[in-house]
PDB file of N, CA and C in Angstrom:
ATOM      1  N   UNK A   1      15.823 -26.086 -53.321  1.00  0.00           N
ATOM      2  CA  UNK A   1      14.968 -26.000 -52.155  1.00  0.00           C
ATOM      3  C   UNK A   1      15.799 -25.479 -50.980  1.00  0.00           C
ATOM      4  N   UNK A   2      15.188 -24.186 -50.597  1.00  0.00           N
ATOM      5  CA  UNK A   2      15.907 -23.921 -48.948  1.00  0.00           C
ATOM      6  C   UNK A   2      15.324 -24.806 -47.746  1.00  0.00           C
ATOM      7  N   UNK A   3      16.996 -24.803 -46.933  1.00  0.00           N
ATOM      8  CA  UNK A   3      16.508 -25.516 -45.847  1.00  0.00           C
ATOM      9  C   UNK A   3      16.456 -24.591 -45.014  1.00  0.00           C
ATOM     10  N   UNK A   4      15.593 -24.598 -43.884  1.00  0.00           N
ATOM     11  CA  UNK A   4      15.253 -24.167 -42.880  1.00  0.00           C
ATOM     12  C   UNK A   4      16.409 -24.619 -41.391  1.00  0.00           C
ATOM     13  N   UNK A   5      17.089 -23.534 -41.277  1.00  0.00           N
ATOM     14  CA  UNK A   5      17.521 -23.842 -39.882  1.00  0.00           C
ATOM     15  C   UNK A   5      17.532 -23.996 -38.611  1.00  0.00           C
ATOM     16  N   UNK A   6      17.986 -25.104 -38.305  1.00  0.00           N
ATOM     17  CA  UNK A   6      17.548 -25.121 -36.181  1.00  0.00           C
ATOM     18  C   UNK A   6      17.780 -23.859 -35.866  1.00  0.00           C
ATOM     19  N   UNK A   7      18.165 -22.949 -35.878  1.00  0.00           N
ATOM     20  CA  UNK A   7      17.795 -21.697 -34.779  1.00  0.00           C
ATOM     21  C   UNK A   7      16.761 -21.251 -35.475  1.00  0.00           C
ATOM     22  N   UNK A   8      16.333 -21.003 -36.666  1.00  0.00           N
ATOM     23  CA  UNK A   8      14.999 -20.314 -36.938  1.00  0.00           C
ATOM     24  C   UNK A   8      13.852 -21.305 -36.733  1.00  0.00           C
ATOM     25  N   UNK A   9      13.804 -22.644 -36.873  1.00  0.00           N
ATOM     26  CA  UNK A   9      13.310 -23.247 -35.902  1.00  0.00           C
ATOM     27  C   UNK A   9      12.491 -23.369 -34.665  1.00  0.00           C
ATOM     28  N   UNK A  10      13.770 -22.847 -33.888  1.00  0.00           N
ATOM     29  CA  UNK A  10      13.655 -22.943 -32.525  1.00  0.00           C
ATOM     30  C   UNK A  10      13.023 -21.516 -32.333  1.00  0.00           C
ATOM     31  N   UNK A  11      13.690 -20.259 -32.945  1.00  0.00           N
ATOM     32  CA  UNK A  11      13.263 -19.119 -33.095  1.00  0.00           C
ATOM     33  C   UNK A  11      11.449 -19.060 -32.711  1.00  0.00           C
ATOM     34  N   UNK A  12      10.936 -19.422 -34.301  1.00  0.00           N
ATOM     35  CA  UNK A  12       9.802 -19.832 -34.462  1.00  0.00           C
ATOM     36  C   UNK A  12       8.560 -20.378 -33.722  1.00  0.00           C
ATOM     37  N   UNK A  13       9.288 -21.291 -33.100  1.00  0.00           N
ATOM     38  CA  UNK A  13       8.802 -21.983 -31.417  1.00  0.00           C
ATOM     39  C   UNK A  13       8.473 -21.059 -30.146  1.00  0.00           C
ATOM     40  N   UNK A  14       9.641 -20.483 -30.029  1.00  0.00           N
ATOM     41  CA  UNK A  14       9.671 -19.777 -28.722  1.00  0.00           C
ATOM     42  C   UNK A  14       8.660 -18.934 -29.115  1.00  0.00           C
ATOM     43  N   UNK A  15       8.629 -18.028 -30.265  1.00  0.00           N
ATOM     44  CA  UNK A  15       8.288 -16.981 -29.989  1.00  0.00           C
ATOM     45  C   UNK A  15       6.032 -17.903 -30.386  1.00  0.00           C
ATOM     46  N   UNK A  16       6.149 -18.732 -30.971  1.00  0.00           N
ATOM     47  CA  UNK A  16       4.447 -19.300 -30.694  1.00  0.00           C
ATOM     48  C   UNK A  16       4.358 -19.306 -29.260  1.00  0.00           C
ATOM     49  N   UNK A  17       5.037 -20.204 -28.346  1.00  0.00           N
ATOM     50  CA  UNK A  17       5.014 -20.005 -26.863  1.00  0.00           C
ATOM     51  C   UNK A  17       4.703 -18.816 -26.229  1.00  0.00           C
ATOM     52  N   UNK A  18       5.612 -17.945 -26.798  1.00  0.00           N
ATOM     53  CA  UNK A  18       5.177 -16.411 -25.964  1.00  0.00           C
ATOM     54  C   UNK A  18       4.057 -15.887 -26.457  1.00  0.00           C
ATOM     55  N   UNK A  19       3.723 -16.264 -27.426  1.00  0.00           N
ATOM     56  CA  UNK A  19       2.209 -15.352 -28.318  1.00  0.00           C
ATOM     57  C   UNK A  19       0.945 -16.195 -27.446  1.00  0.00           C
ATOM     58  N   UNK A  20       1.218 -17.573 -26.911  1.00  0.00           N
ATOM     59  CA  UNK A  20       0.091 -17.456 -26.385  1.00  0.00           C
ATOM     60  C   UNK A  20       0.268 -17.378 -24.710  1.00  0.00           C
ATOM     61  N   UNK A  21       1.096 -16.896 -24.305  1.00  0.00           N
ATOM     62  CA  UNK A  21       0.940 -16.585 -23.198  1.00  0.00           C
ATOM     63  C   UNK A  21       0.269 -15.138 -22.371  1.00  0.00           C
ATOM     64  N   UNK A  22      -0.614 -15.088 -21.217  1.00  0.00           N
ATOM     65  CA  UNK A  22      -1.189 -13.697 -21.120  1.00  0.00           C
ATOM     66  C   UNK A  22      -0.823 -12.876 -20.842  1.00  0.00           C
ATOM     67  N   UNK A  23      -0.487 -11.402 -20.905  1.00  0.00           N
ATOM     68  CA  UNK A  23      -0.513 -10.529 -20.843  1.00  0.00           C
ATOM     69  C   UNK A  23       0.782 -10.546 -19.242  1.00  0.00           C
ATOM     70  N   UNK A  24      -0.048 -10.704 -18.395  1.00  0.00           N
ATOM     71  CA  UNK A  24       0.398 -11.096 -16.952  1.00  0.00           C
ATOM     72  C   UNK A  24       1.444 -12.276 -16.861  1.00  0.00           C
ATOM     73  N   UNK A  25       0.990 -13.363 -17.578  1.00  0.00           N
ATOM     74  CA  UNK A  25       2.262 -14.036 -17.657  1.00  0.00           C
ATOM     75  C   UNK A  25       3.308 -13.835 -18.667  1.00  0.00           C
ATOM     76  N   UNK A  26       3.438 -12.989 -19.399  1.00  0.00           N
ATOM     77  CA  UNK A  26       4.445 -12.153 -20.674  1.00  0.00           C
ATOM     78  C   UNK A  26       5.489 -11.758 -19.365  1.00  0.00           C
ATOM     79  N   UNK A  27       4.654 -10.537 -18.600  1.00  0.00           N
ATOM     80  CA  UNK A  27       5.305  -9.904 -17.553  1.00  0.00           C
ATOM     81  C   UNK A  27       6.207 -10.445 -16.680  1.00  0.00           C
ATOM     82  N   UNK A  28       5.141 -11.756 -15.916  1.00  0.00           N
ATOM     83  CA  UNK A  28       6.107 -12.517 -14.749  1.00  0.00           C
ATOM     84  C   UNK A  28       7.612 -12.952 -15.907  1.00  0.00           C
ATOM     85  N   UNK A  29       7.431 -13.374 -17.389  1.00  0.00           N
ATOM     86  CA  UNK A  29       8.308 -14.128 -17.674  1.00  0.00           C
ATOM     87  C   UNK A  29       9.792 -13.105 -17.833  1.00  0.00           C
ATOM     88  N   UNK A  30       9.297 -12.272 -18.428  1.00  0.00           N
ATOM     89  CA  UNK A  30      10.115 -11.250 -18.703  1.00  0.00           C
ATOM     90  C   UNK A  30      10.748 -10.649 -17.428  1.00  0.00           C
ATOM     91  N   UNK A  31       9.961 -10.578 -15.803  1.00  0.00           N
ATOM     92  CA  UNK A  31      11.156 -10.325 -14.781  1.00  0.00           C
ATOM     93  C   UNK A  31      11.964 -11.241 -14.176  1.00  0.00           C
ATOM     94  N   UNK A  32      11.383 -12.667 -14.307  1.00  0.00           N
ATOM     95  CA  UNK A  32      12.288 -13.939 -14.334  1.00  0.00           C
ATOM     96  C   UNK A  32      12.937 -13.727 -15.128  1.00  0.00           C
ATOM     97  N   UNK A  33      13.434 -13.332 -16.293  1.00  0.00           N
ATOM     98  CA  UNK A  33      14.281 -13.400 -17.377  1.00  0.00           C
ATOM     99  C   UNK A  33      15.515 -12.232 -16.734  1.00  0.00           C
ATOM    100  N   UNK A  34      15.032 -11.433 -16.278  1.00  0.00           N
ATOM    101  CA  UNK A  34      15.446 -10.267 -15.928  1.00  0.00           C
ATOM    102  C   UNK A  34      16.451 -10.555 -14.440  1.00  0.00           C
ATOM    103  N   UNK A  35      15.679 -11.135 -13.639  1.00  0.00           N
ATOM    104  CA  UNK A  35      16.467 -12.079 -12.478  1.00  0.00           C
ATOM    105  C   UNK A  35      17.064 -12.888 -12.693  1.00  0.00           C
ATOM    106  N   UNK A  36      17.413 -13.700 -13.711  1.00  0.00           N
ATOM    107  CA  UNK A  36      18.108 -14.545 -13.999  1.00  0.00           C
ATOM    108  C   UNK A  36      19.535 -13.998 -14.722  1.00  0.00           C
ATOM    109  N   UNK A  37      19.154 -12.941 -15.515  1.00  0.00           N
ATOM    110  CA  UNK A  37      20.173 -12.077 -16.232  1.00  0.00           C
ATOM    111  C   UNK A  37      21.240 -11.750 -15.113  1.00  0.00           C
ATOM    112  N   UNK A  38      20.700 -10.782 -13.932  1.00  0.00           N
ATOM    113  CA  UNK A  38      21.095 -10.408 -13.072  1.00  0.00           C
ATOM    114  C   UNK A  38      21.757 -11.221 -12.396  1.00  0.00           C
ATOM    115  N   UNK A  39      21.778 -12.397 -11.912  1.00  0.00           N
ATOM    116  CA  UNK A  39      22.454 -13.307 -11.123  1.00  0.00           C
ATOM    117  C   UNK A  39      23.912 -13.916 -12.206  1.00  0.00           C
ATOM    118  N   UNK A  40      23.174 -13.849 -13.267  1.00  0.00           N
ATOM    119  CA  UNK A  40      24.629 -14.555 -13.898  1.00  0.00           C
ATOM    120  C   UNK A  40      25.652 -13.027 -14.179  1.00  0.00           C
ATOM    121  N   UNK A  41      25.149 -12.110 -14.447  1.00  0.00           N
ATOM    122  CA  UNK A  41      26.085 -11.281 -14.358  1.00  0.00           C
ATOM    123  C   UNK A  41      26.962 -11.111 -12.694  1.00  0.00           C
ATOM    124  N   UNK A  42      26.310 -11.128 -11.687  1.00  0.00           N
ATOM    125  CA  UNK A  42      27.119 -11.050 -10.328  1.00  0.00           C
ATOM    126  C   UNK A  42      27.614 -12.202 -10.342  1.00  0.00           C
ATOM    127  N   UNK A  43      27.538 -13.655 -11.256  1.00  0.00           N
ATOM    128  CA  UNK A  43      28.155 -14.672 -10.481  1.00  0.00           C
ATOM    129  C   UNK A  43      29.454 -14.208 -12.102  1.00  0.00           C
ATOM    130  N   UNK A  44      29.005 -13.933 -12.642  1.00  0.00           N
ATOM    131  CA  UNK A  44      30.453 -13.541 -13.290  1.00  0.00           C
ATOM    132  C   UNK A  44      31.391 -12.265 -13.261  1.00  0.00           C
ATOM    133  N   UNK A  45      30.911 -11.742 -12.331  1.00  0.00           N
ATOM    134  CA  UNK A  45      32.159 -11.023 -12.090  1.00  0.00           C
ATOM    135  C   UNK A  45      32.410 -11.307 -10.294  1.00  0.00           C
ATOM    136  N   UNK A  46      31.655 -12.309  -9.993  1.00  0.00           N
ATOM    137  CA  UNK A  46      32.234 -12.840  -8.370  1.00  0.00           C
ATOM    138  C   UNK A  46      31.490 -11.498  -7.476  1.00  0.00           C
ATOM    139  N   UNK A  47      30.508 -10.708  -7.267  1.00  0.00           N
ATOM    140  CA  UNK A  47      29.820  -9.866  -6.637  1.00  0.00           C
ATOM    141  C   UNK A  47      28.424 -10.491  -6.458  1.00  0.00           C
ATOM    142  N   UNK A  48      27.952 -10.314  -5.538  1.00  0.00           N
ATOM    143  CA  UNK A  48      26.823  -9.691  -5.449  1.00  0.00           C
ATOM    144  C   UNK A  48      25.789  -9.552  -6.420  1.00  0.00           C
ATOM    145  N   UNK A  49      24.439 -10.028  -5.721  1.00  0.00           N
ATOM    146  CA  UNK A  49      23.536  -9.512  -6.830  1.00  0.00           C
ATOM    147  C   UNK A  49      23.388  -7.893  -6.900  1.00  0.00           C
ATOM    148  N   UNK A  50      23.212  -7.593  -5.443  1.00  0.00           N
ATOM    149  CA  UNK A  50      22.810  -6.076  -5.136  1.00  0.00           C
ATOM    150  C   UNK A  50      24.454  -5.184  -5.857  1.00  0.00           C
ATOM    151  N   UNK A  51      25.218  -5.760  -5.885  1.00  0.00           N
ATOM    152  CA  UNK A  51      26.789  -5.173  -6.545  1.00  0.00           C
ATOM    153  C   UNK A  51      25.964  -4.763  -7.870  1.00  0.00           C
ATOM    154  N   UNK A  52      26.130  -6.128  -8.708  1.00  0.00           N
ATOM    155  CA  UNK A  52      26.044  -6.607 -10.005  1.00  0.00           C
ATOM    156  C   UNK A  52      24.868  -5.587 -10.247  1.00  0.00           C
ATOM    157  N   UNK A  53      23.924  -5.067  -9.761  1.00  0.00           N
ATOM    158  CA  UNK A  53      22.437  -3.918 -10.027  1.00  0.00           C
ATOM    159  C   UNK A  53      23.322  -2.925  -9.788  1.00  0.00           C
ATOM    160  N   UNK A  54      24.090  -2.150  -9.151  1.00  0.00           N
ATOM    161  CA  UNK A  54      24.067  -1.325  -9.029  1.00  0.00           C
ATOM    162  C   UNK A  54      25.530  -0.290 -10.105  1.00  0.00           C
ATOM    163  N   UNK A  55      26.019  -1.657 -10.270  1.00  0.00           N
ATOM    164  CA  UNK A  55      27.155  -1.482 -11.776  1.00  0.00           C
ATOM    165  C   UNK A  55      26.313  -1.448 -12.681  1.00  0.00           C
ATOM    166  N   UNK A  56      25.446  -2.140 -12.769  1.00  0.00           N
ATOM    167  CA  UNK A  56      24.671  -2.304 -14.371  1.00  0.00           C
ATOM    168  C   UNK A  56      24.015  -1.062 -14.203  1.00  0.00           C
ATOM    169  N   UNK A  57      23.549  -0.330 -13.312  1.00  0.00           N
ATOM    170  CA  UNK A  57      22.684   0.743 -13.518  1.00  0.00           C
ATOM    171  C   UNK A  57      23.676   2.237 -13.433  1.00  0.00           C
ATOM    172  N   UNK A  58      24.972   1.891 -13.003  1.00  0.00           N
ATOM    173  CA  UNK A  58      25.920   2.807 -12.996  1.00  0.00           C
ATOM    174  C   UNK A  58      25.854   2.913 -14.822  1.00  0.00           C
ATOM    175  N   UNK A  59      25.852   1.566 -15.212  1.00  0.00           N
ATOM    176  CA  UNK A  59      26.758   1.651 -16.627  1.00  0.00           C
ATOM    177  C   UNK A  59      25.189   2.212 -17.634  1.00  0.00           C
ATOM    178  N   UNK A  60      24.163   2.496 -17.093  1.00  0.00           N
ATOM    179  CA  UNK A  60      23.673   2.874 -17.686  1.00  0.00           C
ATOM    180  C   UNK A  60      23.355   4.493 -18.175  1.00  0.00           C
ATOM    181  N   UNK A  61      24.040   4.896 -17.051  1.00  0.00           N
ATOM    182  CA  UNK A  61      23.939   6.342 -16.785  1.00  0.00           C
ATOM    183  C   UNK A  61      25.406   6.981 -17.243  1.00  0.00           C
ATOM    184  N   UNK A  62      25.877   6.180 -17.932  1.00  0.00           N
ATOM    185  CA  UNK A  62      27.487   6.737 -18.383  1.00  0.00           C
ATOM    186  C   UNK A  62      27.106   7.462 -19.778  1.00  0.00           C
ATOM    187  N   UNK A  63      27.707   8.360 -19.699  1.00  0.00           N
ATOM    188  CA  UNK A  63      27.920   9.062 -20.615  1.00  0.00           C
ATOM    189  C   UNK A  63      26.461   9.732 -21.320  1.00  0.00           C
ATOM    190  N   UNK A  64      25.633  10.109 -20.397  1.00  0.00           N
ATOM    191  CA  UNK A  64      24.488  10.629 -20.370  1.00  0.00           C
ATOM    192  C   UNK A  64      24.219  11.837 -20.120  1.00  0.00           C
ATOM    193  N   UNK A  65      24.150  13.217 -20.715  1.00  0.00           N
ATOM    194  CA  UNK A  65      23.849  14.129 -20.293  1.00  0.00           C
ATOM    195  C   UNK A  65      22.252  14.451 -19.113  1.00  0.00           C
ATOM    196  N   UNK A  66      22.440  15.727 -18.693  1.00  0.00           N
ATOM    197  CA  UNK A  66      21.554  15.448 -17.737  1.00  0.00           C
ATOM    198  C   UNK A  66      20.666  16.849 -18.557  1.00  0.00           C
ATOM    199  N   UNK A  67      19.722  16.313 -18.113  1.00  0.00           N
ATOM    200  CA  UNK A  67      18.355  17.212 -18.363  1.00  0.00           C
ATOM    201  C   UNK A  67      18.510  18.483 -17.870  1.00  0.00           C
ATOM    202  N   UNK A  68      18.294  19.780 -18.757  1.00  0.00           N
ATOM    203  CA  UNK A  68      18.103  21.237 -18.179  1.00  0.00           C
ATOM    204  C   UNK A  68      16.925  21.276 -17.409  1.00  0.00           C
ATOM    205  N   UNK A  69      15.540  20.640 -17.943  1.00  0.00           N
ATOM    206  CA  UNK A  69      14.340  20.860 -16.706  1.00  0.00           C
ATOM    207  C   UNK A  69      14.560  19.932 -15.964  1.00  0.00           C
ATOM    208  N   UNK A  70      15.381  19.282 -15.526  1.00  0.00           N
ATOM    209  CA  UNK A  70      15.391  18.486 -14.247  1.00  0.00           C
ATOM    210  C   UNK A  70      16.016  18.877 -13.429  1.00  0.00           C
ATOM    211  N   UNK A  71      16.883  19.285 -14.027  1.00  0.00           N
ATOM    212  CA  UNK A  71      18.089  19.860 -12.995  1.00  0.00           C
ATOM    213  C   UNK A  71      16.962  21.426 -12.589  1.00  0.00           C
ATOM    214  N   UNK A  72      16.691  22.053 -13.300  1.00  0.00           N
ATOM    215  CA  UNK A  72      15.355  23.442 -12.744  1.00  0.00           C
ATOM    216  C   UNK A  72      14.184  22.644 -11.656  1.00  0.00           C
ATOM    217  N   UNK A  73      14.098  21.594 -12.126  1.00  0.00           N
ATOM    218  CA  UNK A  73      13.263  21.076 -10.825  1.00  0.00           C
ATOM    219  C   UNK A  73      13.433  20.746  -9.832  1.00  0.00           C
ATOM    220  N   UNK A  74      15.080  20.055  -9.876  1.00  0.00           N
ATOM    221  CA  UNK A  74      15.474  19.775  -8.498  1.00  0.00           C
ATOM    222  C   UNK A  74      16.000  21.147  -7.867  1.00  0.00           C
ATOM    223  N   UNK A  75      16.506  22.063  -8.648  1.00  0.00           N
ATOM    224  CA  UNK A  75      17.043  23.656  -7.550  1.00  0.00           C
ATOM    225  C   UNK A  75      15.921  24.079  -7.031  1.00  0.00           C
TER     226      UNK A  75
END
């Protein structure tokens, strides 16, 4: 007989919680999740929230080529 483990478990749980939540509250939860992300990243590297956004969005744009029609749209 398999046993079933506490994280699939818990897994299991969370995600019934989110299935019945609406549409609108999916959203609010997911930018609370998102604000919360954000703060622990600035409190771990000792910055700023507005720092900590603007590294994370630096680091998103690394090593990204840039678009030929964008760059024609912005000339």
């Amino acid at each position: 007989m398999r046993r079933v483990s506490i994280a699939n478990k818990l897994r299991a749980e969370l995600a019934r919680e989110v299935d019945a939540l609406s549409p609108g509250d999916r959203v609010a939860l997911a930018l609370e999740l998102g604000t919360e992300s954000l703060e622990l990243l600035a409190t771990q590297a000792g910055t700023s929230v507005e720092e900590a956004q603007r590294s994370r969005d630096a680091g998103k744009q690394a090593g990204r080529r840039r678009s030929g029609c964008v760059a024609a749209l912005l000339a």
